[in-house]
Protein backbone atom coordinates (compact mmCIF):
# COMPACT_ATOMS: atom_id res chain seq x y z
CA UNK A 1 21.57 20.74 -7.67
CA UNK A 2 18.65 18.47 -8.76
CA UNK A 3 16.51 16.48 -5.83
CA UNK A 4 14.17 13.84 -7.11
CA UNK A 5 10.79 13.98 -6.12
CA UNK A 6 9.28 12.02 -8.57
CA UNK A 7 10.26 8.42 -10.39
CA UNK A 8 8.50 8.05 -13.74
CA UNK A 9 9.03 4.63 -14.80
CA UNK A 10 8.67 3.01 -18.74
CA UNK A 11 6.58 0.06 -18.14
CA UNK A 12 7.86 -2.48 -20.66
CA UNK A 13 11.70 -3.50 -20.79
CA UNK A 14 11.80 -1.72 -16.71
CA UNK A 15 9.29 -3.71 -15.00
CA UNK A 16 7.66 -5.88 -17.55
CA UNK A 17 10.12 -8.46 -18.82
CA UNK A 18 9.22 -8.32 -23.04
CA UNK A 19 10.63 -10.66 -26.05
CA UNK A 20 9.86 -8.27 -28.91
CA UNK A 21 11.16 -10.49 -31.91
CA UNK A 22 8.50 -13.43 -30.15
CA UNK A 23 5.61 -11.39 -31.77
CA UNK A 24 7.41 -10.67 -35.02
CA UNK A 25 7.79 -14.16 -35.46
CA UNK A 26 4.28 -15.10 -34.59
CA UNK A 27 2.99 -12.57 -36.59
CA UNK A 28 5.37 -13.19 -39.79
CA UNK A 29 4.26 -16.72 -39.38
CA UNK A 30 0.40 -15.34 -39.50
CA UNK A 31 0.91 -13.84 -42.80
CA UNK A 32 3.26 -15.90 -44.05
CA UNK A 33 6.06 -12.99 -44.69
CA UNK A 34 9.07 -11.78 -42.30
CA UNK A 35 8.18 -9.15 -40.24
CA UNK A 36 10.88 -8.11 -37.85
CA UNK A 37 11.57 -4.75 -35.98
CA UNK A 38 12.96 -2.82 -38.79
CA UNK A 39 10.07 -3.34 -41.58
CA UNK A 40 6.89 -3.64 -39.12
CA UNK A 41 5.79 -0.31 -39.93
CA UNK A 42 6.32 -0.47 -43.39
CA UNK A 43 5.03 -4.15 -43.76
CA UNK A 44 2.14 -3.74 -41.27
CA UNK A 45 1.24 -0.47 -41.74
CA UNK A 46 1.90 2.43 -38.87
CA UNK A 47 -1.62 1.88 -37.85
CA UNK A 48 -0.15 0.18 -35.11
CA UNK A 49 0.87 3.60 -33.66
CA UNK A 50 -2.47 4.59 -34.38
CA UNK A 51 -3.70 1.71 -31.72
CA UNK A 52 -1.17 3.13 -29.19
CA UNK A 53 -2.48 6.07 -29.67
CA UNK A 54 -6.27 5.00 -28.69
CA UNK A 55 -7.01 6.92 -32.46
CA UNK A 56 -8.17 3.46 -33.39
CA UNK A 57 -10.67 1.18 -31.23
CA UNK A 58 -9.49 -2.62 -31.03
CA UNK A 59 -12.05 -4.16 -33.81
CA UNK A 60 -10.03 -1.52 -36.33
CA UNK A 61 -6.94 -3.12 -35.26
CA UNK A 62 -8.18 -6.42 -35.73
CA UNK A 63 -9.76 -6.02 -39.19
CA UNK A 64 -6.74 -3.90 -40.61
CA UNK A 65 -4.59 -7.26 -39.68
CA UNK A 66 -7.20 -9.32 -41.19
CA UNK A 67 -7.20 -7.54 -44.65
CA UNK A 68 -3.28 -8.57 -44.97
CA UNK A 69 -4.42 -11.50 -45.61
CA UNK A 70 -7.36 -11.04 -47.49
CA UNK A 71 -10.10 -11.19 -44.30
CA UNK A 72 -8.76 -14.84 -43.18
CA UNK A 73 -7.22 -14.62 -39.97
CA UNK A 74 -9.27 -15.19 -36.77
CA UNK A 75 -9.60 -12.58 -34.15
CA UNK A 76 -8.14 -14.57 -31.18
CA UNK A 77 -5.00 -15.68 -33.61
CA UNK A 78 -3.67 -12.38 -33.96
CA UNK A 79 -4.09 -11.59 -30.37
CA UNK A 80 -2.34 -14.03 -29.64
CA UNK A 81 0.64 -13.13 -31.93
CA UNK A 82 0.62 -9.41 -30.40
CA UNK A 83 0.93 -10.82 -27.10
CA UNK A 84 3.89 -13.02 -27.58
CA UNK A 85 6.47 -10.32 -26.51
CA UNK A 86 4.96 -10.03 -22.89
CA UNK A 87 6.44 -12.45 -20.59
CA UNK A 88 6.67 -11.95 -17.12
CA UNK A 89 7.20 -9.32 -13.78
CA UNK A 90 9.57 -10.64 -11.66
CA UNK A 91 7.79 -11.40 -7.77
CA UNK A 92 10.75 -9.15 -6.54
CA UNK A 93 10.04 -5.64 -7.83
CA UNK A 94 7.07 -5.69 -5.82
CA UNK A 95 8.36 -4.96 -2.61
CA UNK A 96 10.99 -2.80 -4.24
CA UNK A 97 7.73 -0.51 -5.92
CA UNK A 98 6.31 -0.53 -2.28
CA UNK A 99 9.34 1.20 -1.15
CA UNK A 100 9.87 3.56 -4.25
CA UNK A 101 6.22 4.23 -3.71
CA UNK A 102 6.60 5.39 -0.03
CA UNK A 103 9.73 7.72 -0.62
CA UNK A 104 8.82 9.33 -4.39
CA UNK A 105 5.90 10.03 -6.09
CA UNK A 106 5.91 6.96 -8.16
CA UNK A 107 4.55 6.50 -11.88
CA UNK A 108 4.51 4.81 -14.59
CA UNK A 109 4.46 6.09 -18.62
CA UNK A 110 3.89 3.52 -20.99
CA UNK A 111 3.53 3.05 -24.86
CA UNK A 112 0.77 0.37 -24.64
CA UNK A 113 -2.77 -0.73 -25.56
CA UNK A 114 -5.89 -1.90 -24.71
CA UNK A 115 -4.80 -5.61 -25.59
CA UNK A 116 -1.48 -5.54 -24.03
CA UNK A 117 -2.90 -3.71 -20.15
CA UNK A 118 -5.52 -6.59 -20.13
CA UNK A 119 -2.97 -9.32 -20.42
CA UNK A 120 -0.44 -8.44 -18.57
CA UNK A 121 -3.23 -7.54 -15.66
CA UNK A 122 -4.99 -10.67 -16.09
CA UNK A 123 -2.45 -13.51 -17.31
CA UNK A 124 0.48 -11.92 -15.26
CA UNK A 125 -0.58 -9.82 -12.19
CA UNK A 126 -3.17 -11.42 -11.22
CA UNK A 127 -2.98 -15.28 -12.59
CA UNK A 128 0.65 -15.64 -11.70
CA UNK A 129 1.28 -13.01 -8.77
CA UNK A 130 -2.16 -12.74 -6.88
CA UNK A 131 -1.87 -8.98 -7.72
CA UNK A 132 -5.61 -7.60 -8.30
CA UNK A 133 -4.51 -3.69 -8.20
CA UNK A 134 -1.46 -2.86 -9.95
CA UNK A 135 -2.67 0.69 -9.35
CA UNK A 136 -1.70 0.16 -6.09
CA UNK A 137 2.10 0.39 -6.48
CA UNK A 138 1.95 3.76 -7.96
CA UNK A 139 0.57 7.22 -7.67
CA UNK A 140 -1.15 7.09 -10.72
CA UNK A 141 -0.47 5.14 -14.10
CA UNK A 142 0.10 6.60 -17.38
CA UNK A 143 -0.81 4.68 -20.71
CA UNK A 144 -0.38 6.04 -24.41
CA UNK A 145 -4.12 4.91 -25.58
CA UNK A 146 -5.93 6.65 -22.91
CA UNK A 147 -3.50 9.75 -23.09
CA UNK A 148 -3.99 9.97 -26.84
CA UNK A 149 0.07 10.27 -27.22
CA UNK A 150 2.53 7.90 -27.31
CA UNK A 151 6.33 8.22 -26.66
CA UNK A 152 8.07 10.39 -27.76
CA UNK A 153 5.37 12.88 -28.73
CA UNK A 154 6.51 16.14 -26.51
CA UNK A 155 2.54 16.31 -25.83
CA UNK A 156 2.38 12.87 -23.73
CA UNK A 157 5.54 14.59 -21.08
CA UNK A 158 4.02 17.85 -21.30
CA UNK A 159 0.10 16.42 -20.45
CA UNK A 160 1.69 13.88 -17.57
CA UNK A 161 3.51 17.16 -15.51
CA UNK A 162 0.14 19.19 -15.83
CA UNK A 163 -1.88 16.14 -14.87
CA UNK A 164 0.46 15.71 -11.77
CA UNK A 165 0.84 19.40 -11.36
CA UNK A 166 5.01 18.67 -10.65
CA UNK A 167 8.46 20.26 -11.02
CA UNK A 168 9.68 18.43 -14.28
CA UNK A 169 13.25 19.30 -13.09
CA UNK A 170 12.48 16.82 -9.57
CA UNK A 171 11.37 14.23 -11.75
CA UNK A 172 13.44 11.37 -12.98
CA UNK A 173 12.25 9.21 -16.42
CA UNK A 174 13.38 5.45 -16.93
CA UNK A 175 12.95 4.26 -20.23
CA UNK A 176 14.82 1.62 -22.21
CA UNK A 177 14.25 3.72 -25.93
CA UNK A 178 17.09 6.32 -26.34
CA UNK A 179 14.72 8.66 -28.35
CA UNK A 180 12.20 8.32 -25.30
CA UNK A 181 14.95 9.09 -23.16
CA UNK A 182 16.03 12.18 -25.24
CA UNK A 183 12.67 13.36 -25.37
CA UNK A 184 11.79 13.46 -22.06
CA UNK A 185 15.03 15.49 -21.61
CA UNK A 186 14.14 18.70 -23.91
CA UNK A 187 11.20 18.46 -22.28
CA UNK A 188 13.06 19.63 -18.99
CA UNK A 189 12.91 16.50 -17.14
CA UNK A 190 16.04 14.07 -15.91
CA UNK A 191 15.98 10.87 -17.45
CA UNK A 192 18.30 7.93 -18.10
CA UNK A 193 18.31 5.28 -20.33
CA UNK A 194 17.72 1.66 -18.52
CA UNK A 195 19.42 -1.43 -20.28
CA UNK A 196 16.48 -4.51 -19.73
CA UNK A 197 19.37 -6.80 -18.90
CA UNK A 198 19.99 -4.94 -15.71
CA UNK A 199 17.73 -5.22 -12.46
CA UNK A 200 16.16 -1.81 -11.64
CA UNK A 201 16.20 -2.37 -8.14
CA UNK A 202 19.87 -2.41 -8.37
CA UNK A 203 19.90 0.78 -10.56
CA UNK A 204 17.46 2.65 -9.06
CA UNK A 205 19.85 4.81 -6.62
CA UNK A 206 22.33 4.95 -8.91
CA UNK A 207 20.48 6.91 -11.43
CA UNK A 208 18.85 9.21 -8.54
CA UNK A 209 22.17 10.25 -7.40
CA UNK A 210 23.61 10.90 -10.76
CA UNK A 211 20.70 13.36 -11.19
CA UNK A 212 20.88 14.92 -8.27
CA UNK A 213 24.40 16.02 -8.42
CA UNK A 214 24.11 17.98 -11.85
């Protein structure tokens, strides 16, 4: 029988509220072709995993956009566009991380990049919540660009557990990606697959005690 120790929570679609198809559409508008979920990759190029990666600094990003359409597109424009998706932390889940915080060891492992963290910290957190030190809410903070892996690479789950020198079987992943989910799993942790309609504060227990009777 499992006990939990340690909550690793998925940042976007858990705690950060996202509308994915908001930057598709401001970025198929940018170069004037439909770009949804299924064809980004193949329409954009996967150098977007590259940037999630931190293999690629943020003026590459930029400039590899740009060339799509021939060099034309300002800088701030398609910031803009990649932004679209993030929308909002609900004023709620911060006392609810407080308490996580004080009972687990509390983190968070996110596919994400340098554009993305410095939005949500600045625009969100801090404009629209007061909140100066997300840091605070957790026992340290995972992102895929500073790791050099993204989700689900077996490397990023394997380099978090050494980093945090824990028990991967008294640790419990959230993530709202199935393969993320899946992955964390062979890599000997528990994990469970969040739907973003539902509250996690109202999940939360329900997932730790499913765990911890296996």
């Amino acid at each position: 029988m499992a006990t939990i120790k340690n909550i690793v929570f998925d940042f976007g679609g858990i705690l950060l509220e996202l509308d994915q198809p908001a930057t598709f559409r401001a970025f198929s508008e940018l170069l004037d072709e439909e770009i949804a979920m299924e064809n980004v990759l193949d329409k954009m190029g996967d150098f977007f995993l590259d940037f999630e990666r931190g293999k690629i600094t943020n003026e590459t990003f930029i400039w590899k956009i740009q060339r799509l359409r021939g060099g034309n597109l300002e800088p701030l424009e398609i910031i803009k566009a990649y932004n679209a998706m993030l929308i909002d932390i609900r004023m709620e889940l911060l006392p609810f991380l407080e308490v996580v915080k004080k009972k687990y060891r509390s983190l968070i492992l996110s596919n994400t990049n340098a554009f993305h963290i410095q939005y949500v910290m600045h625009n969100i957190l801090e404009k629209r919540h007061g909140v100066r030190n997300w840091s605070d809410y957790f026992h340290h903070i995972y992102y895929s660009h500073e790791m050099g892996h993204r989700k689900p690479d077996a490397e990023v789950y394997r380099a978090l557990i050494e980093a945090e020198k824990i028990d991967p079987r008294e640790t419990l992943f959230i993530d709202d990606t199935m393969v993320n989910v899946t992955a964390a799993m062979e890599c000997g942790w528990h994990a469970v697959y969040h739907d973003p309609r539902l509250r996690i504060e109202d999940k939360l227990q329900d997932y730790i005690d499913a765990c911890e009777t296996l």
